[in-house]
PDB file of N, CA and C in Angstrom:
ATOM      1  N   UNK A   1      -1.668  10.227 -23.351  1.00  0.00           N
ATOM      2  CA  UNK A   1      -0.707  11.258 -23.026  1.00  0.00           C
ATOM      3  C   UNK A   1      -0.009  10.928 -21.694  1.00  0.00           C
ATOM      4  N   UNK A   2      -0.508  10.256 -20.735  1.00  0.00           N
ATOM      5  CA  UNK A   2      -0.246  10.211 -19.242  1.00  0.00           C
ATOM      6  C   UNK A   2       0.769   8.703 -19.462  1.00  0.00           C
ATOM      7  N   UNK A   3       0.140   8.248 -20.781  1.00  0.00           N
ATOM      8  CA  UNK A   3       1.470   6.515 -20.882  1.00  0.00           C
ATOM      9  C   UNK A   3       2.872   7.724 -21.185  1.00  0.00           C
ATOM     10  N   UNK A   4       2.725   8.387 -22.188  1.00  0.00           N
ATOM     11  CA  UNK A   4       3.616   8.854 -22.878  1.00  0.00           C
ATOM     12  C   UNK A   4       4.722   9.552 -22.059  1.00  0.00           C
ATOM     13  N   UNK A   5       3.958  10.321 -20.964  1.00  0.00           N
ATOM     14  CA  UNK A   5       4.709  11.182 -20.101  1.00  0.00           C
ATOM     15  C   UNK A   5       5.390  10.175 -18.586  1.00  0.00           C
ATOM     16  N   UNK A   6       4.461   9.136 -18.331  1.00  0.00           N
ATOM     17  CA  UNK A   6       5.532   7.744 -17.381  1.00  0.00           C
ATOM     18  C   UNK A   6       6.574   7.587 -18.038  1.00  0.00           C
ATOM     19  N   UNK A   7       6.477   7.349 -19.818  1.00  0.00           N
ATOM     20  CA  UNK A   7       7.794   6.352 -20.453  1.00  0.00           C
ATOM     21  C   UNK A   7       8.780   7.714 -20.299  1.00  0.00           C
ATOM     22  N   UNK A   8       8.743   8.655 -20.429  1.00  0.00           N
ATOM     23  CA  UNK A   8       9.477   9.762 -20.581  1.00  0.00           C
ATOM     24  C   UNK A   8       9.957   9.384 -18.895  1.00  0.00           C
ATOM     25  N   UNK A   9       9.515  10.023 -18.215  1.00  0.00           N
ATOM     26  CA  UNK A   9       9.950  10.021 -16.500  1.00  0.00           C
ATOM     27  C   UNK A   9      10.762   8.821 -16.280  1.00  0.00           C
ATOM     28  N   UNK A  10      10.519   7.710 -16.612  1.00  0.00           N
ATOM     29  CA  UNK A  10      10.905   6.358 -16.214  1.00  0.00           C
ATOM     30  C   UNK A  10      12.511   6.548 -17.005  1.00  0.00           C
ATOM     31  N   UNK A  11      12.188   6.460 -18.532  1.00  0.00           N
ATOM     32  CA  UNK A  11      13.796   6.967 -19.124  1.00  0.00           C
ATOM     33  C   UNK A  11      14.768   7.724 -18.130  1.00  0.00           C
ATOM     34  N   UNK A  12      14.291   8.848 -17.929  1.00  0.00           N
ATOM     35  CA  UNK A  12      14.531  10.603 -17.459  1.00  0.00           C
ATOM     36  C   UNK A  12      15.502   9.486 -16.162  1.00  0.00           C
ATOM     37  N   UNK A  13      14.710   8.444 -15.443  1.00  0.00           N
ATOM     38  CA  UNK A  13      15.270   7.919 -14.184  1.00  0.00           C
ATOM     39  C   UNK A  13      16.287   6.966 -14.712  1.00  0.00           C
ATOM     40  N   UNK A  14      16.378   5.722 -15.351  1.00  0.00           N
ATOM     41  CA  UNK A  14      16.944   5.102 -15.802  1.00  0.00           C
ATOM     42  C   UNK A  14      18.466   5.733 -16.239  1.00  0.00           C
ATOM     43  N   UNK A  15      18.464   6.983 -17.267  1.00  0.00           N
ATOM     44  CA  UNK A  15      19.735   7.299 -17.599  1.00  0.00           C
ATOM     45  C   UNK A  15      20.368   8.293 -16.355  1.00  0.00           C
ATOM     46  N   UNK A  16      19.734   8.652 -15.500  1.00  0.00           N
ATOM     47  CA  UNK A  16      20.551   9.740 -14.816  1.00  0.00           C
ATOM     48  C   UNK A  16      20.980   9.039 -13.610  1.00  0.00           C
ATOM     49  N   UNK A  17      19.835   7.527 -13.222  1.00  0.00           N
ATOM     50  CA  UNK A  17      20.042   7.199 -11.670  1.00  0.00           C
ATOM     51  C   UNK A  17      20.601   5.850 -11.890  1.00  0.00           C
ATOM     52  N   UNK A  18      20.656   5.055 -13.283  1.00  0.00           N
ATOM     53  CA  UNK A  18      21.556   3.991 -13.348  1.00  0.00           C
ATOM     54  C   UNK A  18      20.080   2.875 -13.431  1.00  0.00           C
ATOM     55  N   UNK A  19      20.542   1.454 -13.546  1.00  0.00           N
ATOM     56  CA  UNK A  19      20.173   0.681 -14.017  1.00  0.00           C
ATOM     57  C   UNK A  19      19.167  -0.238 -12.668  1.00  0.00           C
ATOM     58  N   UNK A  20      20.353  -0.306 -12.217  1.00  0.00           N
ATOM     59  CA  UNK A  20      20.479  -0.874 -10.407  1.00  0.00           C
ATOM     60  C   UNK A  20      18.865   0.243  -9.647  1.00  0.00           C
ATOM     61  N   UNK A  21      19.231   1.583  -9.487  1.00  0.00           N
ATOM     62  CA  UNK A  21      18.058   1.959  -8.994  1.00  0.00           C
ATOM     63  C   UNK A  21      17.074   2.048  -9.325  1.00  0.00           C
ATOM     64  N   UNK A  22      17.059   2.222 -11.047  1.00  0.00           N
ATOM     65  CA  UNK A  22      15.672   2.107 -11.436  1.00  0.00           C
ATOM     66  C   UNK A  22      15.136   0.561 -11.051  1.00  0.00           C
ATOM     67  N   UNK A  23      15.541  -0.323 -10.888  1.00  0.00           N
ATOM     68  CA  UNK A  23      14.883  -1.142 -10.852  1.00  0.00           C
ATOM     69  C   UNK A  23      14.567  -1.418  -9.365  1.00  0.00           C
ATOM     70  N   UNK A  24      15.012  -0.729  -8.221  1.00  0.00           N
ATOM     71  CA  UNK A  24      13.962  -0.661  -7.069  1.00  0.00           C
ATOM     72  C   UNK A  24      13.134   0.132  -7.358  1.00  0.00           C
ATOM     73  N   UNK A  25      13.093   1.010  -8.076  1.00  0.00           N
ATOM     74  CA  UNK A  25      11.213   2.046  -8.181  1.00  0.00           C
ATOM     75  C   UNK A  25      10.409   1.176  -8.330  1.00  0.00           C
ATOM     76  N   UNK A  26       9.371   1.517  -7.716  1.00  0.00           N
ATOM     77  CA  UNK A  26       7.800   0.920  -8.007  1.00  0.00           C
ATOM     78  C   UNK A  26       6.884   1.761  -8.974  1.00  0.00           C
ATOM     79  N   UNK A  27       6.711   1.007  -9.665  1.00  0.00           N
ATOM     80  CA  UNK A  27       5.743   1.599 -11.027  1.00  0.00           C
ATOM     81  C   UNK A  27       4.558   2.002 -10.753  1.00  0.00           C
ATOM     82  N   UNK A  28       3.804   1.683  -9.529  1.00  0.00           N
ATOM     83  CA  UNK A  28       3.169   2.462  -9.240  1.00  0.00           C
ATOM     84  C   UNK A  28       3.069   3.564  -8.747  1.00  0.00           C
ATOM     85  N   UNK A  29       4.062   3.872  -7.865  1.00  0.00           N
ATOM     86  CA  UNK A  29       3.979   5.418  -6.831  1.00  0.00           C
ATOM     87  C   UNK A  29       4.622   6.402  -8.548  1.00  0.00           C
ATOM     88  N   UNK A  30       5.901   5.347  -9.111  1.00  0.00           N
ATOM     89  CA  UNK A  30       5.871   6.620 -10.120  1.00  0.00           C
ATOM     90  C   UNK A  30       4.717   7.249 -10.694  1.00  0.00           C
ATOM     91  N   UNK A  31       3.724   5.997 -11.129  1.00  0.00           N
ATOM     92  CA  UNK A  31       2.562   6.277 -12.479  1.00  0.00           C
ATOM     93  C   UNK A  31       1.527   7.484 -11.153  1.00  0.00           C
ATOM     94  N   UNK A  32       1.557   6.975  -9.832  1.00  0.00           N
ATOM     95  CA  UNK A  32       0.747   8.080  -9.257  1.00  0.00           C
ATOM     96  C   UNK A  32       1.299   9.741  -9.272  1.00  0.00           C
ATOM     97  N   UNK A  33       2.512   9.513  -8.951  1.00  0.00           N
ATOM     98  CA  UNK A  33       3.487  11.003  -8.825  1.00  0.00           C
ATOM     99  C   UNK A  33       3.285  11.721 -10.305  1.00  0.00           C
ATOM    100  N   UNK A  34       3.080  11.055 -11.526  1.00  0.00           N
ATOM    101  CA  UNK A  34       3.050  11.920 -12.998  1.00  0.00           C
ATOM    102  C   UNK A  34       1.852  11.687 -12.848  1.00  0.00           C
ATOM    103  N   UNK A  35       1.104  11.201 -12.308  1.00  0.00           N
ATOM    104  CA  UNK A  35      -0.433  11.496 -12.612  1.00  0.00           C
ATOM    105  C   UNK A  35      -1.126  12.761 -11.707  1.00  0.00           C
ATOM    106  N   UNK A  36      -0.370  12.870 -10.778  1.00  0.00           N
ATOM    107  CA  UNK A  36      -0.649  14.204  -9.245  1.00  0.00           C
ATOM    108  C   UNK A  36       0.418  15.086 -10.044  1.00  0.00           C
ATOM    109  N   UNK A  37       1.090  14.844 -10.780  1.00  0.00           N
ATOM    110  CA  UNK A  37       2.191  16.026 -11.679  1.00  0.00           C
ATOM    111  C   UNK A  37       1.623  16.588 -12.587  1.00  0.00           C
ATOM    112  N   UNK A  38       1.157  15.827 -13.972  1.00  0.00           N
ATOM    113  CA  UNK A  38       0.488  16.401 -14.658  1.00  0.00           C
ATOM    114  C   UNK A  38      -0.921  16.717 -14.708  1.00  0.00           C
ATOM    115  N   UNK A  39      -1.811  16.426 -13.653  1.00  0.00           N
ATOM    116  CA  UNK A  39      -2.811  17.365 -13.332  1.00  0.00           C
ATOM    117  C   UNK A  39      -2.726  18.849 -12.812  1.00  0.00           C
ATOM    118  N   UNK A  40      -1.511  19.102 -12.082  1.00  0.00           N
ATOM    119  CA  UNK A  40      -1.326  20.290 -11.628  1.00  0.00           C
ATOM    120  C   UNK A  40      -1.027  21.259 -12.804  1.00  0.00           C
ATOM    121  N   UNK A  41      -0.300  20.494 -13.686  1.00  0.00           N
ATOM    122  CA  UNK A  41       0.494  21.457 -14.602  1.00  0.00           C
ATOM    123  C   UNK A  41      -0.672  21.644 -15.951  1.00  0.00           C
ATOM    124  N   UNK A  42      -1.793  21.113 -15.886  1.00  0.00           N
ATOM    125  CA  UNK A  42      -2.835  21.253 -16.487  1.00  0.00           C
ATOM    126  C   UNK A  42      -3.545  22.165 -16.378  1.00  0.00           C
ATOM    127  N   UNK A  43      -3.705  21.900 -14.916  1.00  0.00           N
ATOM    128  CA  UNK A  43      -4.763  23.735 -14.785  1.00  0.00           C
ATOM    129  C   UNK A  43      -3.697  25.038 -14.458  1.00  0.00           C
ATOM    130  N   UNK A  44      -2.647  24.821 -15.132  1.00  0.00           N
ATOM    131  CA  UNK A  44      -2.076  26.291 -15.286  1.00  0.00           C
ATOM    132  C   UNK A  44      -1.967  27.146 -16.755  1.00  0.00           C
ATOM    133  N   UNK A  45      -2.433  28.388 -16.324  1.00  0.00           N
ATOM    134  CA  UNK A  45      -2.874  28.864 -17.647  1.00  0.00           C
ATOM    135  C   UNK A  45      -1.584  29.214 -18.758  1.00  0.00           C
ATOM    136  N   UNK A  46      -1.223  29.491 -19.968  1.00  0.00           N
ATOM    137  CA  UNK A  46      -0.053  29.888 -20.128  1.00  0.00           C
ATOM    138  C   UNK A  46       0.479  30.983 -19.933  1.00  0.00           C
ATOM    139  N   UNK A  47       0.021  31.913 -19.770  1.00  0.00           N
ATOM    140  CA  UNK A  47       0.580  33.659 -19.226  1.00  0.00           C
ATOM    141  C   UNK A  47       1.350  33.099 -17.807  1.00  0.00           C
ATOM    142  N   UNK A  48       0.858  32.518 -16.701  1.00  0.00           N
ATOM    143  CA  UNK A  48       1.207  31.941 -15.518  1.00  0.00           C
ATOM    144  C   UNK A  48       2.537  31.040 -15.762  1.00  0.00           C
ATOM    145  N   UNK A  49       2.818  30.151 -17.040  1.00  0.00           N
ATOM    146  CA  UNK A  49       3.697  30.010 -16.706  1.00  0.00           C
ATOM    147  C   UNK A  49       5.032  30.411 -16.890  1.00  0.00           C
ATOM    148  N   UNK A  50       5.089  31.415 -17.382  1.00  0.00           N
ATOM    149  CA  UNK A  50       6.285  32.320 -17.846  1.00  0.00           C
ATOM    150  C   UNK A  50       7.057  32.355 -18.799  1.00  0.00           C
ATOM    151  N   UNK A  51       8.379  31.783 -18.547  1.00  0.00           N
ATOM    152  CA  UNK A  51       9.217  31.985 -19.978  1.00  0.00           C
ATOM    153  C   UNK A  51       9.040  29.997 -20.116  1.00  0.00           C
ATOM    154  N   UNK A  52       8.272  29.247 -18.972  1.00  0.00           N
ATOM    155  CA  UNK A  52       8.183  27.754 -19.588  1.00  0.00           C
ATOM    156  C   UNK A  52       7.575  26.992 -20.995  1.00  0.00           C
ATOM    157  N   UNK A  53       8.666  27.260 -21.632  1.00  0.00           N
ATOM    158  CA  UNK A  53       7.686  26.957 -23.309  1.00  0.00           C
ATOM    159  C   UNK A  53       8.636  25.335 -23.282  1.00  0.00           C
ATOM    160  N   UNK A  54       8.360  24.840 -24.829  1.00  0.00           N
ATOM    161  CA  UNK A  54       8.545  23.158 -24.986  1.00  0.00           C
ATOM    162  C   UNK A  54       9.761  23.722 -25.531  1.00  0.00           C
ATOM    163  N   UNK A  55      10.658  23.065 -25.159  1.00  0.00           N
ATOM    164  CA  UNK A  55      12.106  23.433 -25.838  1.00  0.00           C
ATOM    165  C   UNK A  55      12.308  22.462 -27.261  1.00  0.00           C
ATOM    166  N   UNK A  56      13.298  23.243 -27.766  1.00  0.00           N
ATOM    167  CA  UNK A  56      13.242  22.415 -29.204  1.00  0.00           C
ATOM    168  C   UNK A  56      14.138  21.137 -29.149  1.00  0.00           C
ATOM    169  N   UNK A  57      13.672  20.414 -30.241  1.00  0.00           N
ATOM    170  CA  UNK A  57      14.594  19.112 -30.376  1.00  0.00           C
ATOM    171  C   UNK A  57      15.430  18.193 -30.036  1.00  0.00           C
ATOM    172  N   UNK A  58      16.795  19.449 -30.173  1.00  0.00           N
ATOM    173  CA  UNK A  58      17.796  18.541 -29.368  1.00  0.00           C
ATOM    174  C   UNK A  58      17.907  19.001 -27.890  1.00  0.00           C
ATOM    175  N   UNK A  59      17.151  20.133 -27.119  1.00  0.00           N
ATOM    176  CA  UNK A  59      17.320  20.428 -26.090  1.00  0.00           C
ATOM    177  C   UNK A  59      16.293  19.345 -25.148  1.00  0.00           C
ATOM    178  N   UNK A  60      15.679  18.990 -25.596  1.00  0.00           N
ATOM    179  CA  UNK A  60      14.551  17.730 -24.812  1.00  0.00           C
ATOM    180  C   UNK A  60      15.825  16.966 -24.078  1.00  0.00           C
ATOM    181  N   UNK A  61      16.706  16.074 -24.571  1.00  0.00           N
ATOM    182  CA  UNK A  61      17.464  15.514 -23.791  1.00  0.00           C
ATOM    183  C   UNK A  61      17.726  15.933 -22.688  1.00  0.00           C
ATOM    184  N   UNK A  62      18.193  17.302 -22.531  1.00  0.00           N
ATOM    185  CA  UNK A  62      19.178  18.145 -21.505  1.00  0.00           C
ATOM    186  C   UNK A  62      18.260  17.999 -20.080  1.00  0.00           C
ATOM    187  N   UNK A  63      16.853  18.773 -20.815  1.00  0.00           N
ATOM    188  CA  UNK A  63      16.362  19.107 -20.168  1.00  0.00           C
ATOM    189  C   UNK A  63      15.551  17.838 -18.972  1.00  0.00           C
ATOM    190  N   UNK A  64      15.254  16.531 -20.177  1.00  0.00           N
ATOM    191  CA  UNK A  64      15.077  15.394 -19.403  1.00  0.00           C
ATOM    192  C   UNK A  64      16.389  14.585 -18.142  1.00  0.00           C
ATOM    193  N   UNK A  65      17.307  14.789 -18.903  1.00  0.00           N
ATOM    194  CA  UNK A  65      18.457  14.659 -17.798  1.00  0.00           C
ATOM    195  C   UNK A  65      18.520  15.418 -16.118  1.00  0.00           C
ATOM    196  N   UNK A  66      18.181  16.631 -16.973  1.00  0.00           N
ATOM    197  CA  UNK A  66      17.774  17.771 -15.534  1.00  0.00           C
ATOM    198  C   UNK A  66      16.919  17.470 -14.619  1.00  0.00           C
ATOM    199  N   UNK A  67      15.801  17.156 -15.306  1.00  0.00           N
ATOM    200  CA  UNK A  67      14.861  17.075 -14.254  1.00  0.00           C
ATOM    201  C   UNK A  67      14.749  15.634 -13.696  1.00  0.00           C
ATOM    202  N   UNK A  68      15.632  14.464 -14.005  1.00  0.00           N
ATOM    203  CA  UNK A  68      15.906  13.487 -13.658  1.00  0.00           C
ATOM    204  C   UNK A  68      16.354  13.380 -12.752  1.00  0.00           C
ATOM    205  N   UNK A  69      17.315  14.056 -12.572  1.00  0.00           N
ATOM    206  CA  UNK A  69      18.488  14.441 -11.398  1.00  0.00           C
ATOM    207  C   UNK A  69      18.031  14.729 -10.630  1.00  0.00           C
ATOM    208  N   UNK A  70      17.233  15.501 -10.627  1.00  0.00           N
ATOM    209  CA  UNK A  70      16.560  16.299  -9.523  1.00  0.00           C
ATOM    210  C   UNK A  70      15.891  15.781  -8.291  1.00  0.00           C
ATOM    211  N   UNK A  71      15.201  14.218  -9.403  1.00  0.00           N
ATOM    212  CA  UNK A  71      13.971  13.466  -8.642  1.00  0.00           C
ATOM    213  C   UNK A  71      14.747  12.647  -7.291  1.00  0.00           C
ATOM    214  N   UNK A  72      14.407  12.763  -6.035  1.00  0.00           N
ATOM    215  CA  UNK A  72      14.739  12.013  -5.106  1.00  0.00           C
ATOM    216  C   UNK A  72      13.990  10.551  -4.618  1.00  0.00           C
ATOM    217  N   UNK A  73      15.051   9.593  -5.404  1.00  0.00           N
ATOM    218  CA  UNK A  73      13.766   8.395  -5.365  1.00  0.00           C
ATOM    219  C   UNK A  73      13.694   7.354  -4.588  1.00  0.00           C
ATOM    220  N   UNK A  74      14.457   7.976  -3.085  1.00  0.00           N
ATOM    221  CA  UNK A  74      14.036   7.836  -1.920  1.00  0.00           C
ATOM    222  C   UNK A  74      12.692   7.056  -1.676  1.00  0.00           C
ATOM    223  N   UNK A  75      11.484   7.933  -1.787  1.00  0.00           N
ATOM    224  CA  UNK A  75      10.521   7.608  -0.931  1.00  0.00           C
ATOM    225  C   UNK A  75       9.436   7.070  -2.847  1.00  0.00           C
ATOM    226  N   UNK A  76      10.439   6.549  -3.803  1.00  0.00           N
ATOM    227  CA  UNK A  76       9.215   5.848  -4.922  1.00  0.00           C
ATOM    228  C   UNK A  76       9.902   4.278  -4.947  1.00  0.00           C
ATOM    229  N   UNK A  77      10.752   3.638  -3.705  1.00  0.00           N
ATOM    230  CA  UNK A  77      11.312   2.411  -3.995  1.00  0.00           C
ATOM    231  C   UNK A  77       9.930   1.359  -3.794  1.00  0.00           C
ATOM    232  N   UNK A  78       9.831   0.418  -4.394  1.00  0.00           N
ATOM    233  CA  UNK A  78       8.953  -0.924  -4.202  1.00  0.00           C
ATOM    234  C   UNK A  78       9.095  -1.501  -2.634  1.00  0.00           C
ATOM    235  N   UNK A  79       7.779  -1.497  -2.085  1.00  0.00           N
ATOM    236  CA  UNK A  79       7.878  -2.361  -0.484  1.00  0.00           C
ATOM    237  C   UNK A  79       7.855  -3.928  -0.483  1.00  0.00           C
ATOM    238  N   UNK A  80       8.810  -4.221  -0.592  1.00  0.00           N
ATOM    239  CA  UNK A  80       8.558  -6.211  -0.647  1.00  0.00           C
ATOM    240  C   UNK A  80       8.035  -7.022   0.416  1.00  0.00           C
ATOM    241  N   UNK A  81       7.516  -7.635   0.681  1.00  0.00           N
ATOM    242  CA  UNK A  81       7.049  -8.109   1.960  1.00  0.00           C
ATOM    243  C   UNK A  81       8.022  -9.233   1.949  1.00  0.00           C
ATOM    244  N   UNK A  82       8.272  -9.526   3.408  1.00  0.00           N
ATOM    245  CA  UNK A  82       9.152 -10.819   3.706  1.00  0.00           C
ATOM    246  C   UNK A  82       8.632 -12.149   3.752  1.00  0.00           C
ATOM    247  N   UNK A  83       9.130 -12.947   3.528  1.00  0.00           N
ATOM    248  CA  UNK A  83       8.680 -14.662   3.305  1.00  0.00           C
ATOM    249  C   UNK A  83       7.364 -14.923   4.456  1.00  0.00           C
ATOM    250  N   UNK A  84       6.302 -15.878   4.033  1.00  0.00           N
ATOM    251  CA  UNK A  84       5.292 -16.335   4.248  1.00  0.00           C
ATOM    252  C   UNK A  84       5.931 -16.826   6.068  1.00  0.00           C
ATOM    253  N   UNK A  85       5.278 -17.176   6.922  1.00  0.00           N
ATOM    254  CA  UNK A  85       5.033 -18.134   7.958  1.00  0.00           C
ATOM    255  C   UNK A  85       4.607 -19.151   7.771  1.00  0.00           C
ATOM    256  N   UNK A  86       4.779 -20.575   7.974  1.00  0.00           N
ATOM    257  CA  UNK A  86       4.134 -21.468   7.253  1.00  0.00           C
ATOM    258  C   UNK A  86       2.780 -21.487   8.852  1.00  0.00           C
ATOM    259  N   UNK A  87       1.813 -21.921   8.345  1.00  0.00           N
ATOM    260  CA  UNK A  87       0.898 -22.272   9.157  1.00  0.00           C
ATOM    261  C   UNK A  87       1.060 -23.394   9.735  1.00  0.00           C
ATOM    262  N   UNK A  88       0.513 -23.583  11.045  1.00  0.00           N
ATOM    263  CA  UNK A  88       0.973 -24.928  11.951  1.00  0.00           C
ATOM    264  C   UNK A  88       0.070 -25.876  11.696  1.00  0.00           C
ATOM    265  N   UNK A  89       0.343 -27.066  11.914  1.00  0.00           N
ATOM    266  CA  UNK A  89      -0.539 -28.213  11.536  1.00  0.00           C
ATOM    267  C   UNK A  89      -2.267 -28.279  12.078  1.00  0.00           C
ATOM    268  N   UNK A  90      -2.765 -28.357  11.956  1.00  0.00           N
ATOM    269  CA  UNK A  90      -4.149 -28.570  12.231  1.00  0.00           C
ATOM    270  C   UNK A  90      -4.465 -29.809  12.929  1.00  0.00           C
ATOM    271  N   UNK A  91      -5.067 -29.312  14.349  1.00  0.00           N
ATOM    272  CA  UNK A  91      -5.217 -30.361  15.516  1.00  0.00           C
ATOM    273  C   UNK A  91      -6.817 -31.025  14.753  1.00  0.00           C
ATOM    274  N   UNK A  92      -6.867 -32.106  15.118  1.00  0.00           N
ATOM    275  CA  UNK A  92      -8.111 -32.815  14.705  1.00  0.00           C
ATOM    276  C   UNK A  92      -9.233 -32.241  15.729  1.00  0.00           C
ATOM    277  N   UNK A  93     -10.072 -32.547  15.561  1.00  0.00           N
ATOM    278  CA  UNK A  93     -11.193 -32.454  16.448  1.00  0.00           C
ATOM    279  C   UNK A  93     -11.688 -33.748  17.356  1.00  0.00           C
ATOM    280  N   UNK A  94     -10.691 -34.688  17.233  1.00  0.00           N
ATOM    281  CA  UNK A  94     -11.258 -35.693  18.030  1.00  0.00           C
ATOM    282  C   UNK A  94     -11.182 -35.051  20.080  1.00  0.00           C
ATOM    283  N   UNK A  95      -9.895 -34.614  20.262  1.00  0.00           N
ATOM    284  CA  UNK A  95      -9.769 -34.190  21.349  1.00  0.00           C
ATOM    285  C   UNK A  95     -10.027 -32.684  21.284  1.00  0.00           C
ATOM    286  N   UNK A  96     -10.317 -31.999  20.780  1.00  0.00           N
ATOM    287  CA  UNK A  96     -11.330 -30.822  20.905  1.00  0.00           C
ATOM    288  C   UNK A  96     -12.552 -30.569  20.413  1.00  0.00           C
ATOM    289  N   UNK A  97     -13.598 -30.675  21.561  1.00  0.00           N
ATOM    290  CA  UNK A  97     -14.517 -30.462  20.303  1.00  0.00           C
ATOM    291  C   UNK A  97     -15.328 -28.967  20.197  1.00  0.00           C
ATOM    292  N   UNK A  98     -16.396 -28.817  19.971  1.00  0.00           N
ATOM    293  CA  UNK A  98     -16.662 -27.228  19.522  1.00  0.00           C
ATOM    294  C   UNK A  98     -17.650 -26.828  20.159  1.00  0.00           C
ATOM    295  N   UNK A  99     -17.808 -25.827  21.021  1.00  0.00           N
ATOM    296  CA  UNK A  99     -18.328 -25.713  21.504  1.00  0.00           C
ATOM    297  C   UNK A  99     -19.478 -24.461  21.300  1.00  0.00           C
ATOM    298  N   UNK A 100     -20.633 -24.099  20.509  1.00  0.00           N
ATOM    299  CA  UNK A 100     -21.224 -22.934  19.934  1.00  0.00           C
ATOM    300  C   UNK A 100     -21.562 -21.877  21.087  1.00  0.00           C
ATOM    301  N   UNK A 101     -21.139 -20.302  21.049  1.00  0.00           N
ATOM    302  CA  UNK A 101     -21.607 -19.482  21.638  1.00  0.00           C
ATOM    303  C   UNK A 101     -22.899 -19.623  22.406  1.00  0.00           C
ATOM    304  N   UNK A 102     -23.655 -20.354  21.780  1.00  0.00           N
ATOM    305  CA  UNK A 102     -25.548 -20.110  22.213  1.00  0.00           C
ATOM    306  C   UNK A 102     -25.366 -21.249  23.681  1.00  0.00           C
ATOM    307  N   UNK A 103     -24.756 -22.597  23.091  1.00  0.00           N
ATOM    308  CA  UNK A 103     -24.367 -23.515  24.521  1.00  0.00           C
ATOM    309  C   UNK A 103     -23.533 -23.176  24.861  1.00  0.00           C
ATOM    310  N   UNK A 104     -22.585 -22.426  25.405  1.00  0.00           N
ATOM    311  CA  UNK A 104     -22.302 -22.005  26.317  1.00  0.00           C
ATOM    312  C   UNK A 104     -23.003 -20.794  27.388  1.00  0.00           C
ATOM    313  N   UNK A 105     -23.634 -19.864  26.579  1.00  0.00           N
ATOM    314  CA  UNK A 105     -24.454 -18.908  27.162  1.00  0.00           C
ATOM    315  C   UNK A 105     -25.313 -20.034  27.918  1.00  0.00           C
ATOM    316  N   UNK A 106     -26.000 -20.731  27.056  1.00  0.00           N
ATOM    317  CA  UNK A 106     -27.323 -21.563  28.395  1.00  0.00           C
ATOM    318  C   UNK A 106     -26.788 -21.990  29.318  1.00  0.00           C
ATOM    319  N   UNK A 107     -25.494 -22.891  29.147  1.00  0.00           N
ATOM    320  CA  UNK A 107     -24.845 -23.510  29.863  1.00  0.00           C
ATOM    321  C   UNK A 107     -24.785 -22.557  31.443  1.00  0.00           C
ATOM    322  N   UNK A 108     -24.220 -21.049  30.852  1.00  0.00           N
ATOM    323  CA  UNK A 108     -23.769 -20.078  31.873  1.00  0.00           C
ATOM    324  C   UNK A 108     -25.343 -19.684  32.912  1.00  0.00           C
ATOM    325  N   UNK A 109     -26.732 -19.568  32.045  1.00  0.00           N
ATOM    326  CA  UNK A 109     -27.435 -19.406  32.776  1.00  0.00           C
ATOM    327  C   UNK A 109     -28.315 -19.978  33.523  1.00  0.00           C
ATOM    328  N   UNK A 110     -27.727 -21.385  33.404  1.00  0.00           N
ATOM    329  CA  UNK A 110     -28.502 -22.535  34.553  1.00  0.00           C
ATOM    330  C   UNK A 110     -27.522 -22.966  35.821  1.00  0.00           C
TER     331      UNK A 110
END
């Protein structure tokens, strides 16, 4: 039910916010946001939720358009990280050599 209701949301974004923005969303913060969505709307009883019933047929569209619009998807874009640093070459050990914590401590207390 929770795949069913992402592919719905993800559509819902795609036709109302264009092609271009859906594809900065990150699929994860969406799949978290309908997963923190439809838990809430789970533990509500139906008397509580009022005149919210499943609309019929051809009104599903409208209503997916609506609440598409609505979504500000601002803060669900993907964070990319910027290009690697390359690491610097690795000095040999001939002119450094290593010196272990324990010899240096003795070293310090004689």
């Amino acid at each position: 039910m929770a795949a069913n209701a992402l592919a719905v949301v993800k559509q819902a974004l795609r036709l109302t916010h264009g092609e271009e923005e859906f594809e900065k969303l990150s699929g994860y913060y969406l799949a978290d946001e309908v997963a923190g969505t439809t838990g809430r709307w789970t533990c509500w009883s139906r008397p509580r939720m009022g005149g919210l019933g499943f609309p019929a047929g051809g009104q599903v569209l409208g209503v997916v358009r609506g609440v598409g619009a609505v979504v500000r998807t601002g803060g669900l874009h993907k964070h990319t990280r910027g290009p690697k640093v390359p690491q610097p070459p690795r000095a040999s050990g001939k002119d450094r050599h290593h010196y272990s914590t324990y010899r240096l401590l003795q070293e310090g207390q004689t």
